[in-house]
Protein backbone atom coordinates (compact mmCIF):
# COMPACT_ATOMS: atom_id res chain seq x y z
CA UNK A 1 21.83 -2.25 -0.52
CA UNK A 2 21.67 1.38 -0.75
CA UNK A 3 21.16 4.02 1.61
CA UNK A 4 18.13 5.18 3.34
CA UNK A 5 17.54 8.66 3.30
CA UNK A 6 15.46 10.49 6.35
CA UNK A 7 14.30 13.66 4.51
CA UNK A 8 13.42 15.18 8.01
CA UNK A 9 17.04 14.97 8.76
CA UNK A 10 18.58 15.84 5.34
CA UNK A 11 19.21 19.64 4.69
CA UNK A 12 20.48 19.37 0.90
CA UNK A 13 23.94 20.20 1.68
CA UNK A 14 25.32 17.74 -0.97
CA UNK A 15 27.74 16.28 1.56
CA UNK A 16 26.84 12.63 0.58
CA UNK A 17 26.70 13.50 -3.37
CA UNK A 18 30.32 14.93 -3.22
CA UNK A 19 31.85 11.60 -1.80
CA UNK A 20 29.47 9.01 -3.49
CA UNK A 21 32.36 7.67 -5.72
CA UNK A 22 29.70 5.54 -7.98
CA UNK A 23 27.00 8.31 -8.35
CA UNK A 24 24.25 6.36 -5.92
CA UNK A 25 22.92 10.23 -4.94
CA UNK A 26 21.54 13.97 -5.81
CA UNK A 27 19.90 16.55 -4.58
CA UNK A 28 16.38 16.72 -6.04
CA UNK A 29 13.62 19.29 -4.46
CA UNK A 30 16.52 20.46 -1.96
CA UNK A 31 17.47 16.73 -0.47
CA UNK A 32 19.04 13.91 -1.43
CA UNK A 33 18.10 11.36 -2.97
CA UNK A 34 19.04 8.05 -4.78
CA UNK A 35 18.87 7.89 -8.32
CA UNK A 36 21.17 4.96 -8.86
CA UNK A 37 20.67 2.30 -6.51
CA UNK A 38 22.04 -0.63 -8.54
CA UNK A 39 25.47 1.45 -8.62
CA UNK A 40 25.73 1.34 -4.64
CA UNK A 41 28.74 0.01 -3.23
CA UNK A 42 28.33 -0.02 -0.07
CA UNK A 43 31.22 1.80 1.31
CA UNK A 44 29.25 4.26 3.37
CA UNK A 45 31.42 7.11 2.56
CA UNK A 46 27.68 9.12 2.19
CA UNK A 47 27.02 8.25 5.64
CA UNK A 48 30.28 9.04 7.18
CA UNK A 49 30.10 12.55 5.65
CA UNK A 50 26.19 13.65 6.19
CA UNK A 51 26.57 16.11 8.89
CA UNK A 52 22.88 15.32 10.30
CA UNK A 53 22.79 11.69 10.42
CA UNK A 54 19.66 11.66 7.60
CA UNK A 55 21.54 8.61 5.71
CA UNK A 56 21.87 4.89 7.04
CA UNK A 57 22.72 1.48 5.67
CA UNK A 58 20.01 -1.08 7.16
């Protein structure tokens, strides 16, 4: 499953796209966003390392 992305929360700091090792995320429009869902592994590094608690696993 990949992650969910509150775009109230996200500031487009890139913090999740840096330490997505499968390229799940980008920044598009100034927030993140997935553009690869299929390649999500599910090792929540993304939400470990958002700053502002915009990405989740549910």
């Amino acid at each position: 499953m990949p992650p969910k992305i509150n775009a109230k929360l996200c500031d487009g700091c890139g913090a999740c796209v840096e330490v997505c090792p499968a390229s799940v995320l980008a920044l598009k429009g100034g927030k993140a966003a997935v553009v690869n869902a299929d390649a999500c592994i599910e090792c929540r590094a993304c939400e470990v390392a958002c700053p502002r608690g915009a990405i989740t696993f549910e």
